[in-house]
PDB file of N, CA and C in Angstrom:
ATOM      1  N   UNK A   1     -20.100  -4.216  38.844  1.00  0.00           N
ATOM      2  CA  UNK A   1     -18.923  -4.067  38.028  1.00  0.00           C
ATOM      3  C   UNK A   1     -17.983  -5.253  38.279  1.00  0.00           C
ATOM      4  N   UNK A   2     -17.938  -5.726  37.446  1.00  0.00           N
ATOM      5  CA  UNK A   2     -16.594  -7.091  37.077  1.00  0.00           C
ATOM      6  C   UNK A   2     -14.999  -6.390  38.106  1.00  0.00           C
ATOM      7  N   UNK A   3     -14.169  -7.070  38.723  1.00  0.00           N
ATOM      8  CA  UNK A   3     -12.905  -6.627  38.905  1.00  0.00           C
ATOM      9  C   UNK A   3     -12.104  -7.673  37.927  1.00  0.00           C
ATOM     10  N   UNK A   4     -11.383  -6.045  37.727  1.00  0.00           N
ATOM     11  CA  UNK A   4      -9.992  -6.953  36.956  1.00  0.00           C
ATOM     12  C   UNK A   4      -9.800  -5.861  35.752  1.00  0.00           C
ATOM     13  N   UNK A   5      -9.371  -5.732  34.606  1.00  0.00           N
ATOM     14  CA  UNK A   5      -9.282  -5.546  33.333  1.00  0.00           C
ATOM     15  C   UNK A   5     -10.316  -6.033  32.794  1.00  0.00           C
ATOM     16  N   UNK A   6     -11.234  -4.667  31.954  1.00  0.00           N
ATOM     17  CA  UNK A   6     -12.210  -4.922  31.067  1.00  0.00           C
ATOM     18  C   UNK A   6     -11.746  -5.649  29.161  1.00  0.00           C
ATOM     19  N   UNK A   7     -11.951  -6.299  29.018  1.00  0.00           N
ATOM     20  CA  UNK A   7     -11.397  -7.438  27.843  1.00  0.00           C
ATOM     21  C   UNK A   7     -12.080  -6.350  26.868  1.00  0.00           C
ATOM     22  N   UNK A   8     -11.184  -6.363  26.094  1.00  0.00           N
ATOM     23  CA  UNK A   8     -11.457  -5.458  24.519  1.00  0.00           C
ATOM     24  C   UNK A   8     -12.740  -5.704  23.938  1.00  0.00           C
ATOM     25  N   UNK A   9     -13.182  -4.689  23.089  1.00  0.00           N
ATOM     26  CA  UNK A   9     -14.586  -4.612  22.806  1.00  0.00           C
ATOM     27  C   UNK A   9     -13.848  -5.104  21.034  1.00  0.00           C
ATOM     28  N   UNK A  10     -15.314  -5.962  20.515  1.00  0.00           N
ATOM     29  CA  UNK A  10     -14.806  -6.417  18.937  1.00  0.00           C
ATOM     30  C   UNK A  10     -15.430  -4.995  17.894  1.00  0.00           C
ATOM     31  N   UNK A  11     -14.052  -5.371  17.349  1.00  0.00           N
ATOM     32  CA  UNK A  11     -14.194  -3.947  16.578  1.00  0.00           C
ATOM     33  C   UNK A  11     -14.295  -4.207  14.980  1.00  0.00           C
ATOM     34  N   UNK A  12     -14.744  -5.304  14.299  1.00  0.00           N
ATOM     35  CA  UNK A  12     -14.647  -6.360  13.372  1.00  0.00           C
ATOM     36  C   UNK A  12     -13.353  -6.444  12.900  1.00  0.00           C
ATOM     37  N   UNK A  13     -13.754  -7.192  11.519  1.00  0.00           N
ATOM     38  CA  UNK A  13     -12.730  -8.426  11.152  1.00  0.00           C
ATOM     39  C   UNK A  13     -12.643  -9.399  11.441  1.00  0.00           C
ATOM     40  N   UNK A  14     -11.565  -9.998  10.853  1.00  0.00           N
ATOM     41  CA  UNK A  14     -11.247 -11.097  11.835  1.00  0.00           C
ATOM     42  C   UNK A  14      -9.230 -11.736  11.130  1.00  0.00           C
ATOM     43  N   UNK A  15      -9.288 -12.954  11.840  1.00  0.00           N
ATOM     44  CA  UNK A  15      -7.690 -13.144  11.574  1.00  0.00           C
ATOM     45  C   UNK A  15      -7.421 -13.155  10.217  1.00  0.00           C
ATOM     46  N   UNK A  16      -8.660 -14.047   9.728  1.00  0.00           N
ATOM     47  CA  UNK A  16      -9.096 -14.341   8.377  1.00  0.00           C
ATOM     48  C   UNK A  16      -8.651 -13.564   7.078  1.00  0.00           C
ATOM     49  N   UNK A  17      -9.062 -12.377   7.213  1.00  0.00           N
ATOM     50  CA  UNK A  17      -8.612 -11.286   6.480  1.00  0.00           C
ATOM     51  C   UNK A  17      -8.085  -9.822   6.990  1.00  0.00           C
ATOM     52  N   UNK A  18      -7.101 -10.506   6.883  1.00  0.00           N
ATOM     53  CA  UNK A  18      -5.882  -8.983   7.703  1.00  0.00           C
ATOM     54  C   UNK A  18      -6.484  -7.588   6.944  1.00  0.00           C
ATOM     55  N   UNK A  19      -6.572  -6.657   7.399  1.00  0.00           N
ATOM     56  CA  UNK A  19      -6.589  -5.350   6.980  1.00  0.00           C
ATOM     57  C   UNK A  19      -5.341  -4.410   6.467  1.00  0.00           C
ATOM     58  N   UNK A  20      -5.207  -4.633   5.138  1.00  0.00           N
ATOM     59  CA  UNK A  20      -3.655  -3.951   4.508  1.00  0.00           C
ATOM     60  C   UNK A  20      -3.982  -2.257   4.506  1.00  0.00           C
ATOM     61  N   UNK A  21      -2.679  -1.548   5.490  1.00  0.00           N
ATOM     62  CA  UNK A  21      -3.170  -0.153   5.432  1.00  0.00           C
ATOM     63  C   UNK A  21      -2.702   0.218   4.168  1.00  0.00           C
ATOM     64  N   UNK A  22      -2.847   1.800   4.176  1.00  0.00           N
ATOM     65  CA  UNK A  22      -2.914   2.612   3.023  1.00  0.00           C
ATOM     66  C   UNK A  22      -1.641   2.920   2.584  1.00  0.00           C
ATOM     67  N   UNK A  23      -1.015   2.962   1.468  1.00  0.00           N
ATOM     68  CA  UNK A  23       0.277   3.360   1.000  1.00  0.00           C
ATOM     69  C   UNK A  23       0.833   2.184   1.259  1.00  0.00           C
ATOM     70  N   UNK A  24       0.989   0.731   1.431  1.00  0.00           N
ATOM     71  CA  UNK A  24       2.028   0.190   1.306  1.00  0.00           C
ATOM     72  C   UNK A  24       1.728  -0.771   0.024  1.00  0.00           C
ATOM     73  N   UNK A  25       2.791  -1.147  -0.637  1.00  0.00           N
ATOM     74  CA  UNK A  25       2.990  -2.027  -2.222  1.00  0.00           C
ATOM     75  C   UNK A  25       1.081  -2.366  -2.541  1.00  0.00           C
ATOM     76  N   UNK A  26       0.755  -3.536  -1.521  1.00  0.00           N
ATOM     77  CA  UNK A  26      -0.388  -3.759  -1.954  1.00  0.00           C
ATOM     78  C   UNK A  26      -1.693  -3.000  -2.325  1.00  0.00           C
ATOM     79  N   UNK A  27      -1.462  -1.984  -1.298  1.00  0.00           N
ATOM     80  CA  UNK A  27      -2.850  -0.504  -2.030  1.00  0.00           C
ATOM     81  C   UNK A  27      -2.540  -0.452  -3.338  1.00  0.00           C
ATOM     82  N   UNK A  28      -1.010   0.008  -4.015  1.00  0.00           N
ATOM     83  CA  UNK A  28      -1.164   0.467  -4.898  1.00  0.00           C
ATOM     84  C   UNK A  28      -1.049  -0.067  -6.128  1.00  0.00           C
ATOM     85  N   UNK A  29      -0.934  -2.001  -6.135  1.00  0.00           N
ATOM     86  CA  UNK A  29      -0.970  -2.457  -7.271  1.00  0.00           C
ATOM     87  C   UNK A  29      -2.486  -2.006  -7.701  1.00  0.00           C
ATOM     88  N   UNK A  30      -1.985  -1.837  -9.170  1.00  0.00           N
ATOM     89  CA  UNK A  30      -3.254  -1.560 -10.369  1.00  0.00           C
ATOM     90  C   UNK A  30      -3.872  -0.554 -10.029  1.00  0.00           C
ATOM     91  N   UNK A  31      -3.551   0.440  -9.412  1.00  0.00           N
ATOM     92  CA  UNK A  31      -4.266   1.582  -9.202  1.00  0.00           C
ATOM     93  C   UNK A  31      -3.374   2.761 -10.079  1.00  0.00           C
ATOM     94  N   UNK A  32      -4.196   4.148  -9.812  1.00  0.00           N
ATOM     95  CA  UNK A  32      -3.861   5.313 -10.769  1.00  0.00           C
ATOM     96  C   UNK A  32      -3.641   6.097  -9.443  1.00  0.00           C
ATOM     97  N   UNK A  33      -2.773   7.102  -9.488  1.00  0.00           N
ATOM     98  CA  UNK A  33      -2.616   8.130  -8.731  1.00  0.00           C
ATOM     99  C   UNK A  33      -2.226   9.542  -9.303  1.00  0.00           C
ATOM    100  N   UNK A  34      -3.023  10.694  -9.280  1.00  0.00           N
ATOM    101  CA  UNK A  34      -2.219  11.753  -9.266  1.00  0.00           C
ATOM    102  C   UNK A  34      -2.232  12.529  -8.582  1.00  0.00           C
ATOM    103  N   UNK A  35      -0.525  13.492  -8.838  1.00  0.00           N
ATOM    104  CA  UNK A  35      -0.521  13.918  -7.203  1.00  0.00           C
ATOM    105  C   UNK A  35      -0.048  15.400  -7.866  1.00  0.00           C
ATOM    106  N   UNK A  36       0.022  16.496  -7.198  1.00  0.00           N
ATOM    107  CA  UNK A  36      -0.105  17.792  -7.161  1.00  0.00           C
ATOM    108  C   UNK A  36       1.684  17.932  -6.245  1.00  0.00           C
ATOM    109  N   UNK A  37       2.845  18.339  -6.470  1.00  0.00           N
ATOM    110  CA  UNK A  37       3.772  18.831  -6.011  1.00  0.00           C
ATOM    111  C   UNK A  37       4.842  20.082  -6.080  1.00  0.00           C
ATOM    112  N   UNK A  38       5.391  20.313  -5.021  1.00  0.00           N
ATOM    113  CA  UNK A  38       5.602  21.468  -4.902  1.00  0.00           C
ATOM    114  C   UNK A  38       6.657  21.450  -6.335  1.00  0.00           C
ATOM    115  N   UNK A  39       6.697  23.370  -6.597  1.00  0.00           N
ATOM    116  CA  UNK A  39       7.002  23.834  -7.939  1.00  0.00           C
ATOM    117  C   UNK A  39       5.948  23.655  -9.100  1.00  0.00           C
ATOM    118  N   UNK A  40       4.845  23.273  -8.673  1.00  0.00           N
ATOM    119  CA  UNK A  40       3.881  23.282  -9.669  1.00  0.00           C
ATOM    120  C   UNK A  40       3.319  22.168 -10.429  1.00  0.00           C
ATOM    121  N   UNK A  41       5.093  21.131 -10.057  1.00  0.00           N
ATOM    122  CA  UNK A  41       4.673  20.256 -10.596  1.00  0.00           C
ATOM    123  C   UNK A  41       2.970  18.539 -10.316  1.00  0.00           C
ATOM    124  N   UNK A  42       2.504  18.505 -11.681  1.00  0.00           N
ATOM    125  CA  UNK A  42       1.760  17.275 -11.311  1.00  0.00           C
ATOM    126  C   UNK A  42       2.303  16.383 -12.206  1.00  0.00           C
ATOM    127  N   UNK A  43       1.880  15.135 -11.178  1.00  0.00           N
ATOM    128  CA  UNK A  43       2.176  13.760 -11.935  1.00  0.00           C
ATOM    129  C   UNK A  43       0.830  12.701 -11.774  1.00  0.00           C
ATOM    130  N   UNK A  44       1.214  11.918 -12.661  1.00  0.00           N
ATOM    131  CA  UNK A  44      -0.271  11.273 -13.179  1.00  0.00           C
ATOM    132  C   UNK A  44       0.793   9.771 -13.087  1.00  0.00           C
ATOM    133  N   UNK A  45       0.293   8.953 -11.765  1.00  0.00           N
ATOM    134  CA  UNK A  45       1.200   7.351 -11.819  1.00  0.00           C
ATOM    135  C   UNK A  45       0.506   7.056 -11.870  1.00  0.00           C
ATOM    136  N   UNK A  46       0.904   5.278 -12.786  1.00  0.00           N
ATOM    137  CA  UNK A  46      -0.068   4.385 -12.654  1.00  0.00           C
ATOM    138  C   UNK A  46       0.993   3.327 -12.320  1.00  0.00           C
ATOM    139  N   UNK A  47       0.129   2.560 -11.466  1.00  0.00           N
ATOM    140  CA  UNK A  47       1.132   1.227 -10.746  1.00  0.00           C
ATOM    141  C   UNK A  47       0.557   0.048 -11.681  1.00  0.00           C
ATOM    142  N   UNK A  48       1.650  -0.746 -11.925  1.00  0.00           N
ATOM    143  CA  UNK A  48       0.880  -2.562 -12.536  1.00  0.00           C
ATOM    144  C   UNK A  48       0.683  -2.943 -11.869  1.00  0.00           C
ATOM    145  N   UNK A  49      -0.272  -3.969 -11.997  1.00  0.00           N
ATOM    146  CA  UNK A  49      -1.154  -4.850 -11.645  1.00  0.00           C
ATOM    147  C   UNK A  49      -0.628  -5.950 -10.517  1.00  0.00           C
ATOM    148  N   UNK A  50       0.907  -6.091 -10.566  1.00  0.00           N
ATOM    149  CA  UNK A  50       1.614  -7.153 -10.054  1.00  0.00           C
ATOM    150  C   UNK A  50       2.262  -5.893  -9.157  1.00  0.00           C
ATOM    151  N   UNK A  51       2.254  -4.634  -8.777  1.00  0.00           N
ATOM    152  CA  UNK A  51       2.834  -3.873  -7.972  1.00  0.00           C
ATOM    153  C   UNK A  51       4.613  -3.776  -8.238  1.00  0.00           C
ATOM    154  N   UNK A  52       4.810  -4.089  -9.731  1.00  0.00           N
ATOM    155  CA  UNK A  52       6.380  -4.189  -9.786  1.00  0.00           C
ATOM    156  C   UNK A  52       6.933  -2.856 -10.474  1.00  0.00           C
ATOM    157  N   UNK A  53       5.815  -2.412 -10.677  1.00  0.00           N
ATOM    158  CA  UNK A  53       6.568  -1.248 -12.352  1.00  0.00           C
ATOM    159  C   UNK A  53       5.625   0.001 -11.380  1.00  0.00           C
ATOM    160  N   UNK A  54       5.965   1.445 -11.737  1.00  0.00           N
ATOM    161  CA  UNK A  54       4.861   2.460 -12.004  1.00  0.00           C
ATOM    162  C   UNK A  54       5.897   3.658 -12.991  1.00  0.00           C
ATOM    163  N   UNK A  55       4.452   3.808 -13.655  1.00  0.00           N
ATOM    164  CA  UNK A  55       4.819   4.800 -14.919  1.00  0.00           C
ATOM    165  C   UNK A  55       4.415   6.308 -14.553  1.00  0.00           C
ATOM    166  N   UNK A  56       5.364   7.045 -14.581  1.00  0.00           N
ATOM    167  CA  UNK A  56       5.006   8.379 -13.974  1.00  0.00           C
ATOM    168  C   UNK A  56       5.258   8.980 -15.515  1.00  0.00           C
ATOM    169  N   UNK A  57       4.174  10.045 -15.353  1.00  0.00           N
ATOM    170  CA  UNK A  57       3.543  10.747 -16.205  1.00  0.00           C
ATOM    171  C   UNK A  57       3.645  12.541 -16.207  1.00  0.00           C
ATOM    172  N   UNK A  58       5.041  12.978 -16.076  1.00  0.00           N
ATOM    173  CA  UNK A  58       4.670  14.565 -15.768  1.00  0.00           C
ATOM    174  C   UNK A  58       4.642  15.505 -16.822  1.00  0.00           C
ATOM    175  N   UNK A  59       3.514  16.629 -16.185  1.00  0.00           N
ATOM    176  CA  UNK A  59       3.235  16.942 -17.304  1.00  0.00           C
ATOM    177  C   UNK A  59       4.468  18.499 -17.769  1.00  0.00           C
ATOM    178  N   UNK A  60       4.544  18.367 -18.844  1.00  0.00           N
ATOM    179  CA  UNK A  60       5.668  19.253 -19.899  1.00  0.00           C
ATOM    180  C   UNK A  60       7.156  18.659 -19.752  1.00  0.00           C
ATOM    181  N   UNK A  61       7.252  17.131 -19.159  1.00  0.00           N
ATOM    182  CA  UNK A  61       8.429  16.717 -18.445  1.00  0.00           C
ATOM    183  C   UNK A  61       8.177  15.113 -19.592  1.00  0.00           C
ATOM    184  N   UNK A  62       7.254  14.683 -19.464  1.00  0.00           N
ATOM    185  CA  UNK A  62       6.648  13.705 -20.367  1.00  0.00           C
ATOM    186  C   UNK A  62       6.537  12.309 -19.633  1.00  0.00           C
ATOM    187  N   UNK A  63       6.956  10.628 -19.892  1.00  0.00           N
ATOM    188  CA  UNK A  63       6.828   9.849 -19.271  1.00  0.00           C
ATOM    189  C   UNK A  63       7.687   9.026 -19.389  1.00  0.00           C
ATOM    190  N   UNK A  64       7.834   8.084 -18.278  1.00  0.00           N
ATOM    191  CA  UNK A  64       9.071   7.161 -17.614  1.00  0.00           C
ATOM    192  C   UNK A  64       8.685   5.737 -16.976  1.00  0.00           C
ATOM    193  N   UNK A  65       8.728   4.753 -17.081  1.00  0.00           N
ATOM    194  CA  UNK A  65       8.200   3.571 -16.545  1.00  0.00           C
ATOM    195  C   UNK A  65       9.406   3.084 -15.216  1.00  0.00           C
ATOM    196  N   UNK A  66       9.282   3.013 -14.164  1.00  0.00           N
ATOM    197  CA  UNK A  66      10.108   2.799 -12.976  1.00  0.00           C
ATOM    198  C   UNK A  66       9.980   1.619 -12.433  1.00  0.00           C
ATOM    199  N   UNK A  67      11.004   1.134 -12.258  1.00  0.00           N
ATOM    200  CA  UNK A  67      11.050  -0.541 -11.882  1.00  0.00           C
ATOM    201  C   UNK A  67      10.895  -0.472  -9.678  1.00  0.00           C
ATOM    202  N   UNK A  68       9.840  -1.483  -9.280  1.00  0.00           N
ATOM    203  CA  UNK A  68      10.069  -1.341  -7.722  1.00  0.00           C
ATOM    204  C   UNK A  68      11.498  -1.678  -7.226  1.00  0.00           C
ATOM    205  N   UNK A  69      11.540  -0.975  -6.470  1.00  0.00           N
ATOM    206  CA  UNK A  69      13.443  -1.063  -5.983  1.00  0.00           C
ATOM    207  C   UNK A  69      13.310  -2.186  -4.554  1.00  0.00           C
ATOM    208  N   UNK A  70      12.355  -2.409  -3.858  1.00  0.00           N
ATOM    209  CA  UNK A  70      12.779  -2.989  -2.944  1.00  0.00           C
ATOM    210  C   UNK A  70      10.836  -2.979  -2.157  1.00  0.00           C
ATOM    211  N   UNK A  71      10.545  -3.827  -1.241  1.00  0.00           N
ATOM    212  CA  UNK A  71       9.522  -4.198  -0.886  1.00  0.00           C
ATOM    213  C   UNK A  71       9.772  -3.588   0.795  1.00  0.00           C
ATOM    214  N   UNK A  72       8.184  -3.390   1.585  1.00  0.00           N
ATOM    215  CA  UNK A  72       8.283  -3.290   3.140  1.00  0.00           C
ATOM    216  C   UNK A  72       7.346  -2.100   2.871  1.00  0.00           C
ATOM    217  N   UNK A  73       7.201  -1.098   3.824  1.00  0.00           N
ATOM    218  CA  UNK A  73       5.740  -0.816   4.113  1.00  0.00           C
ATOM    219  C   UNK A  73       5.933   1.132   3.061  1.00  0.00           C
ATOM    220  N   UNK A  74       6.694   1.130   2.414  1.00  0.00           N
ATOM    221  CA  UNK A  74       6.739   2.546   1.661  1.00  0.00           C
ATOM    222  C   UNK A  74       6.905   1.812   0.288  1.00  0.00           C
ATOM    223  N   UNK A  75       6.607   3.052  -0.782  1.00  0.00           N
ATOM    224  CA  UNK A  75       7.182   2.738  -2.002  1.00  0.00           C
ATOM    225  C   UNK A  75       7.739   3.247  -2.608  1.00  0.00           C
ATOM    226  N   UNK A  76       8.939   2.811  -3.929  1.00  0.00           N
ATOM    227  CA  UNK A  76      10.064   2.713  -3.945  1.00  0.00           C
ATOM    228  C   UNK A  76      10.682   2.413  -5.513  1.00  0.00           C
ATOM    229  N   UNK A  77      10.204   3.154  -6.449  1.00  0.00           N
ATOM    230  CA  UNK A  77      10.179   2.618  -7.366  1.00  0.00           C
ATOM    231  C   UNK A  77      11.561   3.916  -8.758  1.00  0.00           C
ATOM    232  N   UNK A  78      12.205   2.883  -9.175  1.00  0.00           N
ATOM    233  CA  UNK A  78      13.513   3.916  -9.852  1.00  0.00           C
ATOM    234  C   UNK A  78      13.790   3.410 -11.025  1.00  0.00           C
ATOM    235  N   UNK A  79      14.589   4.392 -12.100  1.00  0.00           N
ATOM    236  CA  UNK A  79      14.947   3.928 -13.170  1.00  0.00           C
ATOM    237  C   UNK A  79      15.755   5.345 -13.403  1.00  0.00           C
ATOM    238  N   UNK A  80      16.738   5.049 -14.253  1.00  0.00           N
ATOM    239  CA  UNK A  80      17.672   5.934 -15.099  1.00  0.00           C
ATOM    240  C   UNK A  80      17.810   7.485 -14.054  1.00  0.00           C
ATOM    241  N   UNK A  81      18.115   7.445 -12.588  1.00  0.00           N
ATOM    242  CA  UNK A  81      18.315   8.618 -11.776  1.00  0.00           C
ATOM    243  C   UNK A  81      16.767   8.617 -11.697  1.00  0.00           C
ATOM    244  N   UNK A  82      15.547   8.906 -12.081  1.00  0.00           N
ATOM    245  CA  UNK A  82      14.649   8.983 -11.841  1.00  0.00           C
ATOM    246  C   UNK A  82      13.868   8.383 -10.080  1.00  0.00           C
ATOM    247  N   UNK A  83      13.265   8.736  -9.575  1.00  0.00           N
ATOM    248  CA  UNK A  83      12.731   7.770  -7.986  1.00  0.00           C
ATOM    249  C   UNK A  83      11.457   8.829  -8.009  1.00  0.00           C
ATOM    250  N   UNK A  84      10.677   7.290  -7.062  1.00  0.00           N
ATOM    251  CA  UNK A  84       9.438   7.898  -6.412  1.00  0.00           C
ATOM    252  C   UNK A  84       9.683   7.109  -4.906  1.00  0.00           C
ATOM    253  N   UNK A  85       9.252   7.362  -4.599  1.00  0.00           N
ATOM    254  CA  UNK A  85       9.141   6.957  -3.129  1.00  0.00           C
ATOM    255  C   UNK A  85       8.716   7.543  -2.035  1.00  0.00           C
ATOM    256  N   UNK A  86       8.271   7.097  -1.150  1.00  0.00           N
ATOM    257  CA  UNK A  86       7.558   7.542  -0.155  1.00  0.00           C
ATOM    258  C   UNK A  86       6.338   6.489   0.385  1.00  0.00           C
ATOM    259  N   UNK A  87       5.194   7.154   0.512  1.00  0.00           N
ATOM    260  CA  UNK A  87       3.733   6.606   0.839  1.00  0.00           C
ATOM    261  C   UNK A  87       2.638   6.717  -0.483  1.00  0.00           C
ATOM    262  N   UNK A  88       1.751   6.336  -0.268  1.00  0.00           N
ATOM    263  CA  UNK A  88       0.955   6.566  -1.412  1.00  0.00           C
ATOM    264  C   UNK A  88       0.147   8.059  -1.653  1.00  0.00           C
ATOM    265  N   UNK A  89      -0.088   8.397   0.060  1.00  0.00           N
ATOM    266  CA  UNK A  89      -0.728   9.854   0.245  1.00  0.00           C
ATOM    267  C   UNK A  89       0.119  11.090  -0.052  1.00  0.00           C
ATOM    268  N   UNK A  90       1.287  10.525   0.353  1.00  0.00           N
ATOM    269  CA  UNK A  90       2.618  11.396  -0.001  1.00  0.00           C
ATOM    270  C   UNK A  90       4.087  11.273  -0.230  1.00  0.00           C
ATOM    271  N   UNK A  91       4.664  11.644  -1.277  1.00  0.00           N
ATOM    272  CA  UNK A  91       5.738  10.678  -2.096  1.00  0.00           C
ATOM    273  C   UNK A  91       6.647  11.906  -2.469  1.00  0.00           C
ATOM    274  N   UNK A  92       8.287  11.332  -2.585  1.00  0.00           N
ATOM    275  CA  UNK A  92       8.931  12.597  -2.946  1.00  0.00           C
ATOM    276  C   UNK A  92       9.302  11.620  -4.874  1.00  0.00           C
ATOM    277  N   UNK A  93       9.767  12.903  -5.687  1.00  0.00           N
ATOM    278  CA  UNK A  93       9.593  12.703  -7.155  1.00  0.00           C
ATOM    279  C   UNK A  93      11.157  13.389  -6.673  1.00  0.00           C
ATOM    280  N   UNK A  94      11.762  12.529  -7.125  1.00  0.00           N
ATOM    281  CA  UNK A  94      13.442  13.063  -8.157  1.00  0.00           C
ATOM    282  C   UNK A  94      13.584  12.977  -9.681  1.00  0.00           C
ATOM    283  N   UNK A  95      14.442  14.004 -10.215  1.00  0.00           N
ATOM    284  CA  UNK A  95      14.380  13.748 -11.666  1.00  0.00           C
ATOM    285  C   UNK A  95      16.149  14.261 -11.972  1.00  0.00           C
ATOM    286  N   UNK A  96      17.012  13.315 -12.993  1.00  0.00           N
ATOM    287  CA  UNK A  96      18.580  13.649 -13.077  1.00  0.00           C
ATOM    288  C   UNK A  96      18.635  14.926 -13.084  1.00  0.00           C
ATOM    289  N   UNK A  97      19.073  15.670 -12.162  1.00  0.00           N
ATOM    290  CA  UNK A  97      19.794  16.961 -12.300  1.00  0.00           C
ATOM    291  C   UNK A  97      18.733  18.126 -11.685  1.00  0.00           C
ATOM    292  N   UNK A  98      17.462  17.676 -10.933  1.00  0.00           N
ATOM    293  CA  UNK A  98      16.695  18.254 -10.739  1.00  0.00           C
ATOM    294  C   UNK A  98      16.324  18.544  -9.187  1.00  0.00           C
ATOM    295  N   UNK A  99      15.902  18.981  -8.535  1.00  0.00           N
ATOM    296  CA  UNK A  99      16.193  19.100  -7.204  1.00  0.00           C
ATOM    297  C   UNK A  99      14.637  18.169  -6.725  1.00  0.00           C
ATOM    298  N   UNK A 100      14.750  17.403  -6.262  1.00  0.00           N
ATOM    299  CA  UNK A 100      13.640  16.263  -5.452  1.00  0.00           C
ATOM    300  C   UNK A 100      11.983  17.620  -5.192  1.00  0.00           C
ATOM    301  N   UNK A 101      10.886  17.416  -5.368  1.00  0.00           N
ATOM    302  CA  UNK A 101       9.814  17.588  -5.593  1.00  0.00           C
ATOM    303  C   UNK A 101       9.079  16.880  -4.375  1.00  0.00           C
ATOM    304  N   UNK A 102       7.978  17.348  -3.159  1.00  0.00           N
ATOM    305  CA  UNK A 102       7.445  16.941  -2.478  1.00  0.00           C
ATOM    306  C   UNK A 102       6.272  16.720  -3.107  1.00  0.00           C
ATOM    307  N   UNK A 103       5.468  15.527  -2.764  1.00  0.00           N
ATOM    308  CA  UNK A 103       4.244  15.505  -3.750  1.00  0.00           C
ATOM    309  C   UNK A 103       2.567  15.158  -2.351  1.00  0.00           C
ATOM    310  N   UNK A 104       1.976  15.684  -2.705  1.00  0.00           N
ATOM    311  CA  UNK A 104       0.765  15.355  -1.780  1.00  0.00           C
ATOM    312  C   UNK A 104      -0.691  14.240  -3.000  1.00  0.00           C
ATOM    313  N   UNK A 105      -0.814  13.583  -2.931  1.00  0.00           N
ATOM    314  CA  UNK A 105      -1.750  12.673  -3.678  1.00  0.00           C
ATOM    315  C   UNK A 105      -3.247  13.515  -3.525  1.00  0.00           C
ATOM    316  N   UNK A 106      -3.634  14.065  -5.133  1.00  0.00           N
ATOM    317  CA  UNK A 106      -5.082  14.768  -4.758  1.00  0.00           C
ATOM    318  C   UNK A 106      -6.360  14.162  -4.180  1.00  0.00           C
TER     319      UNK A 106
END
């Protein structure tokens, strides 16, 4: 047996290409999400391509296109009292005059 500290085992990758986790801006450009939240409600987002806009889609509530509010490792996206924000797995939904909605991504 070696003395000292055993040196980390390679677990791949490399510097080359960083590994972007889940839920932050970059997962969710150009992707679709829908998510199942409490009160029954579901929503059907889709993020653009450039990660700047997502259009939430609820259903008997109808649809809204939301501008990103601000960048860093959650997302964050608002228009007219409307917000989403959170993570990608799980996000809270506000709507004017409506009491905020917890959402879980199916």
């Amino acid at each position: 047996m070696p003395s000292g500290p055993i040196p980390p085992g390679n677990v791949g990758g490399s510097f080359d290409s960083p590994v972007q986790p889940q839920g932050t801006p970059q997962a969710v450009s150009g992707s679709v999400a829908d998510y199942l939240c409490t009160a029954g409600i579901d929503l059907h987002v889709t993020f653009s391509a450039d990660g700047q806009s997502a259009t939430v889609a609820e259903m008997g509530y109808g649809t809204i296109t939301l501008a990103k509010v601000r960048g860093g490792s959650s997302m964050h996206f608002a228009s007219e009292g409307h917000v989403l924000q959170g993570q990608l797995q799980n996000t809270t939904w506000t709507r004017p005059g409506l009491r905020d909605v917890f959402c879980a991504k199916r």
